[in-house]
PDB file of N, CA and C in Angstrom:
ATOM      1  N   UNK A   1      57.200  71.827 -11.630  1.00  0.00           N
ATOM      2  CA  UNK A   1      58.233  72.499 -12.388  1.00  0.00           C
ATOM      3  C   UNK A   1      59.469  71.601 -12.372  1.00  0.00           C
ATOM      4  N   UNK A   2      59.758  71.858 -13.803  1.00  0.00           N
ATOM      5  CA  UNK A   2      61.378  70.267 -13.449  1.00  0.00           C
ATOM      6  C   UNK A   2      62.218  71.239 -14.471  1.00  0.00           C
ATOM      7  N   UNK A   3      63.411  71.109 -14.222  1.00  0.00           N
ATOM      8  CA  UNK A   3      64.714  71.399 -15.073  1.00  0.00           C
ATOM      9  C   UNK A   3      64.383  70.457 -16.522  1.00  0.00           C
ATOM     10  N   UNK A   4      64.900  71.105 -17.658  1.00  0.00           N
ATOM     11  CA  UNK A   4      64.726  70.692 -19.033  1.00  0.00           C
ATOM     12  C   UNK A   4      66.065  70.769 -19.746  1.00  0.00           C
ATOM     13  N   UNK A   5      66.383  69.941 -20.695  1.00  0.00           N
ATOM     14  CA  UNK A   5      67.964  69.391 -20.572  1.00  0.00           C
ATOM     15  C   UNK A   5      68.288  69.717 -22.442  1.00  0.00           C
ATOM     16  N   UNK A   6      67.350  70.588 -22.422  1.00  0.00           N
ATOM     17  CA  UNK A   6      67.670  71.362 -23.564  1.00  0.00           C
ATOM     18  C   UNK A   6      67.025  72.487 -23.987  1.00  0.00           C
ATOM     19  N   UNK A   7      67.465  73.499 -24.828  1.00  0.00           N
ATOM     20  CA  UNK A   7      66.609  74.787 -24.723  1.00  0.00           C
ATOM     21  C   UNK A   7      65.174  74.505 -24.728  1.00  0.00           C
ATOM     22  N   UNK A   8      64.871  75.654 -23.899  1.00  0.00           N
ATOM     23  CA  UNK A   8      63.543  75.688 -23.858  1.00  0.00           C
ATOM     24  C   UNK A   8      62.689  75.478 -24.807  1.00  0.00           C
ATOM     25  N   UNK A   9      63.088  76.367 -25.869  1.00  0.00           N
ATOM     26  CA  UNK A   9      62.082  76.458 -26.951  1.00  0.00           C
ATOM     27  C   UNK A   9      61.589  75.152 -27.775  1.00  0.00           C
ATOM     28  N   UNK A  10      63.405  74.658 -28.231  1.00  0.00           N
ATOM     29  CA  UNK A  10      63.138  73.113 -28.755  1.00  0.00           C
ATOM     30  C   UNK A  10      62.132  72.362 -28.013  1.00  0.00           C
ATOM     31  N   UNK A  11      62.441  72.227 -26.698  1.00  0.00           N
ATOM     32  CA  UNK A  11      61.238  71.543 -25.944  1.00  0.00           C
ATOM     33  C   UNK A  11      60.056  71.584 -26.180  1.00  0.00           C
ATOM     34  N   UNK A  12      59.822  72.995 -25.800  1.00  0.00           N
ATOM     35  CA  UNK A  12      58.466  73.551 -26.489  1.00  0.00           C
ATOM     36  C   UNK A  12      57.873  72.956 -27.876  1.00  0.00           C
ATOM     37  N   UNK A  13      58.889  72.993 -28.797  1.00  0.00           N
ATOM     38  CA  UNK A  13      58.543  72.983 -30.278  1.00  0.00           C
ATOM     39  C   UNK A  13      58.458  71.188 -30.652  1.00  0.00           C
ATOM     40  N   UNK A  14      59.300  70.433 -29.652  1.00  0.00           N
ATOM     41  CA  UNK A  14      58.953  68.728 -29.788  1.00  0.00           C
ATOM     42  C   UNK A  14      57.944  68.222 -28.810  1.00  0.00           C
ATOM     43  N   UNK A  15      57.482  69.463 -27.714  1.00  0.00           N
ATOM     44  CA  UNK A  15      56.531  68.632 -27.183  1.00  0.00           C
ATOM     45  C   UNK A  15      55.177  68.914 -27.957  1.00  0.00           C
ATOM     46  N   UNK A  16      55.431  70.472 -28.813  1.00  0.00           N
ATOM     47  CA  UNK A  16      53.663  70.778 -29.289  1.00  0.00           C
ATOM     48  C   UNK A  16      53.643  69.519 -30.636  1.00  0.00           C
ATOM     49  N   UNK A  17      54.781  69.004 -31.056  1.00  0.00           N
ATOM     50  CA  UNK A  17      54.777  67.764 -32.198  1.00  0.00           C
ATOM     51  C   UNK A  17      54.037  66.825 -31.611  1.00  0.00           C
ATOM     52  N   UNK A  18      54.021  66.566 -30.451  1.00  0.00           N
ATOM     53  CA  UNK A  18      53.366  65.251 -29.577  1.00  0.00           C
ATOM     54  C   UNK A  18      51.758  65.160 -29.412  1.00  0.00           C
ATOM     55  N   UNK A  19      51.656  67.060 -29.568  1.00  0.00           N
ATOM     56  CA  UNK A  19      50.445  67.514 -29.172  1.00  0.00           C
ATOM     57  C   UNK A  19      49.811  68.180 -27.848  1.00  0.00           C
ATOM     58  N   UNK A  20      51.138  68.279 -27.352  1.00  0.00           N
ATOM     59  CA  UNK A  20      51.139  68.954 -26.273  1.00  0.00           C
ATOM     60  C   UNK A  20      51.664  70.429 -25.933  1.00  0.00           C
ATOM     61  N   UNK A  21      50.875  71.323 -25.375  1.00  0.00           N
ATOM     62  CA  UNK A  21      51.360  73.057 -25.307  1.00  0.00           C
ATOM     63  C   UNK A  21      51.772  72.870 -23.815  1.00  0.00           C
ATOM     64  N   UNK A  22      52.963  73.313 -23.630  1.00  0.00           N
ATOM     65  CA  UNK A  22      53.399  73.789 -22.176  1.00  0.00           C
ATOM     66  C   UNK A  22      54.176  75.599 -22.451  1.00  0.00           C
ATOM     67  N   UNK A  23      54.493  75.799 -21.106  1.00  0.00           N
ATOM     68  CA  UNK A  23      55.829  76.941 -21.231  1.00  0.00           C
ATOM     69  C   UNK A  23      56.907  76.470 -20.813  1.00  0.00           C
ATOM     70  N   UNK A  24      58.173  77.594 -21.147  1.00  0.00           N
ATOM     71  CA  UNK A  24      59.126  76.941 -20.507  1.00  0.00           C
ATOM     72  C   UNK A  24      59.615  78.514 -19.821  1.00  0.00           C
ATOM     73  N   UNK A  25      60.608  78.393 -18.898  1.00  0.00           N
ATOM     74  CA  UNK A  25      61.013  79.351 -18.427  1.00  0.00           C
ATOM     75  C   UNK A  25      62.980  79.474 -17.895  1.00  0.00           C
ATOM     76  N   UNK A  26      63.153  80.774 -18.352  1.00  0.00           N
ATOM     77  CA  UNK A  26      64.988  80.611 -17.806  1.00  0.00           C
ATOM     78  C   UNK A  26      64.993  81.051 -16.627  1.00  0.00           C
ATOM     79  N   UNK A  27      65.795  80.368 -15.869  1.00  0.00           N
ATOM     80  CA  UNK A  27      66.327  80.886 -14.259  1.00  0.00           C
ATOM     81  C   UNK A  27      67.685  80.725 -14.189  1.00  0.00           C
ATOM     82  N   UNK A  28      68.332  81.787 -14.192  1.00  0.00           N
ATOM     83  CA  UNK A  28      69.816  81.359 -14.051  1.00  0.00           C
ATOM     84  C   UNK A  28      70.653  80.478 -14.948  1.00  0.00           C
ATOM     85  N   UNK A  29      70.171  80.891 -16.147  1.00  0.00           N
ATOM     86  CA  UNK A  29      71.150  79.926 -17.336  1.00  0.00           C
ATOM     87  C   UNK A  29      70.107  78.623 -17.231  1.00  0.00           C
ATOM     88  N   UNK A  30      69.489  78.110 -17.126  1.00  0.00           N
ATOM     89  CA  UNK A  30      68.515  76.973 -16.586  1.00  0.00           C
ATOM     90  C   UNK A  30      67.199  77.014 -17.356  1.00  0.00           C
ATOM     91  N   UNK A  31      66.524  75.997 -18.275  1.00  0.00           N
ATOM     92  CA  UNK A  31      65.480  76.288 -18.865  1.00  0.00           C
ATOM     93  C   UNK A  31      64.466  75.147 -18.173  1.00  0.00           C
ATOM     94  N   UNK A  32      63.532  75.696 -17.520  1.00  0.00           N
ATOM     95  CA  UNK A  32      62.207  74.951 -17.254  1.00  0.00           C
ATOM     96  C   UNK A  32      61.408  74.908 -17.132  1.00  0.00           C
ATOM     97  N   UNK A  33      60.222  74.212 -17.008  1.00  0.00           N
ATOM     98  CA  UNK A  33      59.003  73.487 -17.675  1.00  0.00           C
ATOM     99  C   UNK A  33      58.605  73.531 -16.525  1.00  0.00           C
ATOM    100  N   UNK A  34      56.990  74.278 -16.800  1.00  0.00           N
ATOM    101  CA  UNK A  34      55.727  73.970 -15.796  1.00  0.00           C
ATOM    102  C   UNK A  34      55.300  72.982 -16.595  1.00  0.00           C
ATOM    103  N   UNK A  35      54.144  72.455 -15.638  1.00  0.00           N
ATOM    104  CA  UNK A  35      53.037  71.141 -16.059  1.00  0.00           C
ATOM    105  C   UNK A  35      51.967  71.239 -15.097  1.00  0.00           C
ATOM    106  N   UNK A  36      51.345  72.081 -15.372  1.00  0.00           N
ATOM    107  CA  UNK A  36      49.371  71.883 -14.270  1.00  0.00           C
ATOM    108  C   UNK A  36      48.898  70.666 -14.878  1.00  0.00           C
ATOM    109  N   UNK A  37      48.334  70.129 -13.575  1.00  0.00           N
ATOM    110  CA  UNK A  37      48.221  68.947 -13.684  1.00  0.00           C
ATOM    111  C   UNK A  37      46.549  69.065 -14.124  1.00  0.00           C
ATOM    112  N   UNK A  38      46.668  67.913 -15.343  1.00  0.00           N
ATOM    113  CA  UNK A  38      44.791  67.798 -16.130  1.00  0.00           C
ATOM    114  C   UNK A  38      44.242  66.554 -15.870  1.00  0.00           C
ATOM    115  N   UNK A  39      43.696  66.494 -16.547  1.00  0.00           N
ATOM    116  CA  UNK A  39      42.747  64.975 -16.480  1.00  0.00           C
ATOM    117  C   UNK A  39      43.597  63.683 -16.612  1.00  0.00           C
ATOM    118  N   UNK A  40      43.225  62.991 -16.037  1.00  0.00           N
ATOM    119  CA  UNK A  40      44.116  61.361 -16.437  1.00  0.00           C
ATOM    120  C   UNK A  40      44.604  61.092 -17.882  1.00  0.00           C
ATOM    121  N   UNK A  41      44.030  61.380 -18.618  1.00  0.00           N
ATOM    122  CA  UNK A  41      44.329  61.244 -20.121  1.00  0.00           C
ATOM    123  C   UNK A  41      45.257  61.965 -20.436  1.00  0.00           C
ATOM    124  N   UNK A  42      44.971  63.238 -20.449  1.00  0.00           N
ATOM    125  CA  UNK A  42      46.104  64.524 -20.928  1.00  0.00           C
ATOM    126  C   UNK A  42      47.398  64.332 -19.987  1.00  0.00           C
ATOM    127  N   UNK A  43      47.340  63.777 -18.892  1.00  0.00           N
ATOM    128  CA  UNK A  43      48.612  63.784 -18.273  1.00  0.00           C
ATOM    129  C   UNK A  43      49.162  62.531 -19.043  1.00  0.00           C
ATOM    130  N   UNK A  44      48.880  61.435 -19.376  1.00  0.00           N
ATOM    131  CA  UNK A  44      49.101  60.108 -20.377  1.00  0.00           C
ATOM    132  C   UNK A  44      49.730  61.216 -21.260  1.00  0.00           C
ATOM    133  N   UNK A  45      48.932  61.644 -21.874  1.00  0.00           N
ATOM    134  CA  UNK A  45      49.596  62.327 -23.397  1.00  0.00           C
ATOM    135  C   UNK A  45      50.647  63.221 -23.371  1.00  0.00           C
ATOM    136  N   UNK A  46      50.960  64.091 -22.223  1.00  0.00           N
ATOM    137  CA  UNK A  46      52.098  64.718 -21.668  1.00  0.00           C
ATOM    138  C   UNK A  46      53.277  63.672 -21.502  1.00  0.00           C
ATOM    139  N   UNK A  47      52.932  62.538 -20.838  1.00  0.00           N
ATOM    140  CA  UNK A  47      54.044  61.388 -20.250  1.00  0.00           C
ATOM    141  C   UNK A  47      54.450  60.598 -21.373  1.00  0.00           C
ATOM    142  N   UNK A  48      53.422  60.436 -22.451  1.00  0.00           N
ATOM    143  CA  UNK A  48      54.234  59.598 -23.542  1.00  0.00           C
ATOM    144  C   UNK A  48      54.777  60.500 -24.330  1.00  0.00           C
ATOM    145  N   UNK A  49      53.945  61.842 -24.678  1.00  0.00           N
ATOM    146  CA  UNK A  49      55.298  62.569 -25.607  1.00  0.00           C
ATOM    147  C   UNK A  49      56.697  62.982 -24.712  1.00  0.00           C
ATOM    148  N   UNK A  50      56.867  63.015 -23.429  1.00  0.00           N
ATOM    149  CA  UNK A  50      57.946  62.851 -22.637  1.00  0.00           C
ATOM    150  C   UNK A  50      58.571  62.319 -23.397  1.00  0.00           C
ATOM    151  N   UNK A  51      58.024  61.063 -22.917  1.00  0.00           N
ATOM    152  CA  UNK A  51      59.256  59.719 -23.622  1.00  0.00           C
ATOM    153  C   UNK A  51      59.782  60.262 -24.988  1.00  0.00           C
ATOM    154  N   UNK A  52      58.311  60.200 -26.318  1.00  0.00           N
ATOM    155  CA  UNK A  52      58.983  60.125 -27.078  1.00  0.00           C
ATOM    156  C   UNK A  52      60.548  61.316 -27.529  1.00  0.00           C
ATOM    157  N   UNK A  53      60.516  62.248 -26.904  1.00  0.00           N
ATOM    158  CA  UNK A  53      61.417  63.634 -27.272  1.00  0.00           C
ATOM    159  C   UNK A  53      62.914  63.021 -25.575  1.00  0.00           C
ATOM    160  N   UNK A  54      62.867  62.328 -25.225  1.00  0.00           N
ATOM    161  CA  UNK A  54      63.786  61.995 -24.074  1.00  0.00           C
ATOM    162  C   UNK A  54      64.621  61.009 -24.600  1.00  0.00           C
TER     163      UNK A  54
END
């Protein structure tokens, strides 16, 4: 789980562009992101659409 440095949802909505589905969640004014960890590949594809939306 990591802090996300812009609304949740946007997140949501530029990471499913990448091809990736996560959730996000508010805690205290605070929007963040689980990530269960998958196969070597899908975590690649999580880490480069990172980049690209960072």
């Amino acid at each position: 789980m990591f802090p996300i440095r812009m609304k949740g949802e946007d997140f949501v909505g530029r990471m499913m562009e990448q091809g990736v589905i996560i959730r996000q969640w508010k805690f205290d004014g605070q929007y963040w992101c689980r990530v269960s960890l998958g196969t070597m590949p899908q975590m690649q594809v999580f880490a480069d659409g990172l980049k690209v939306i960072s």
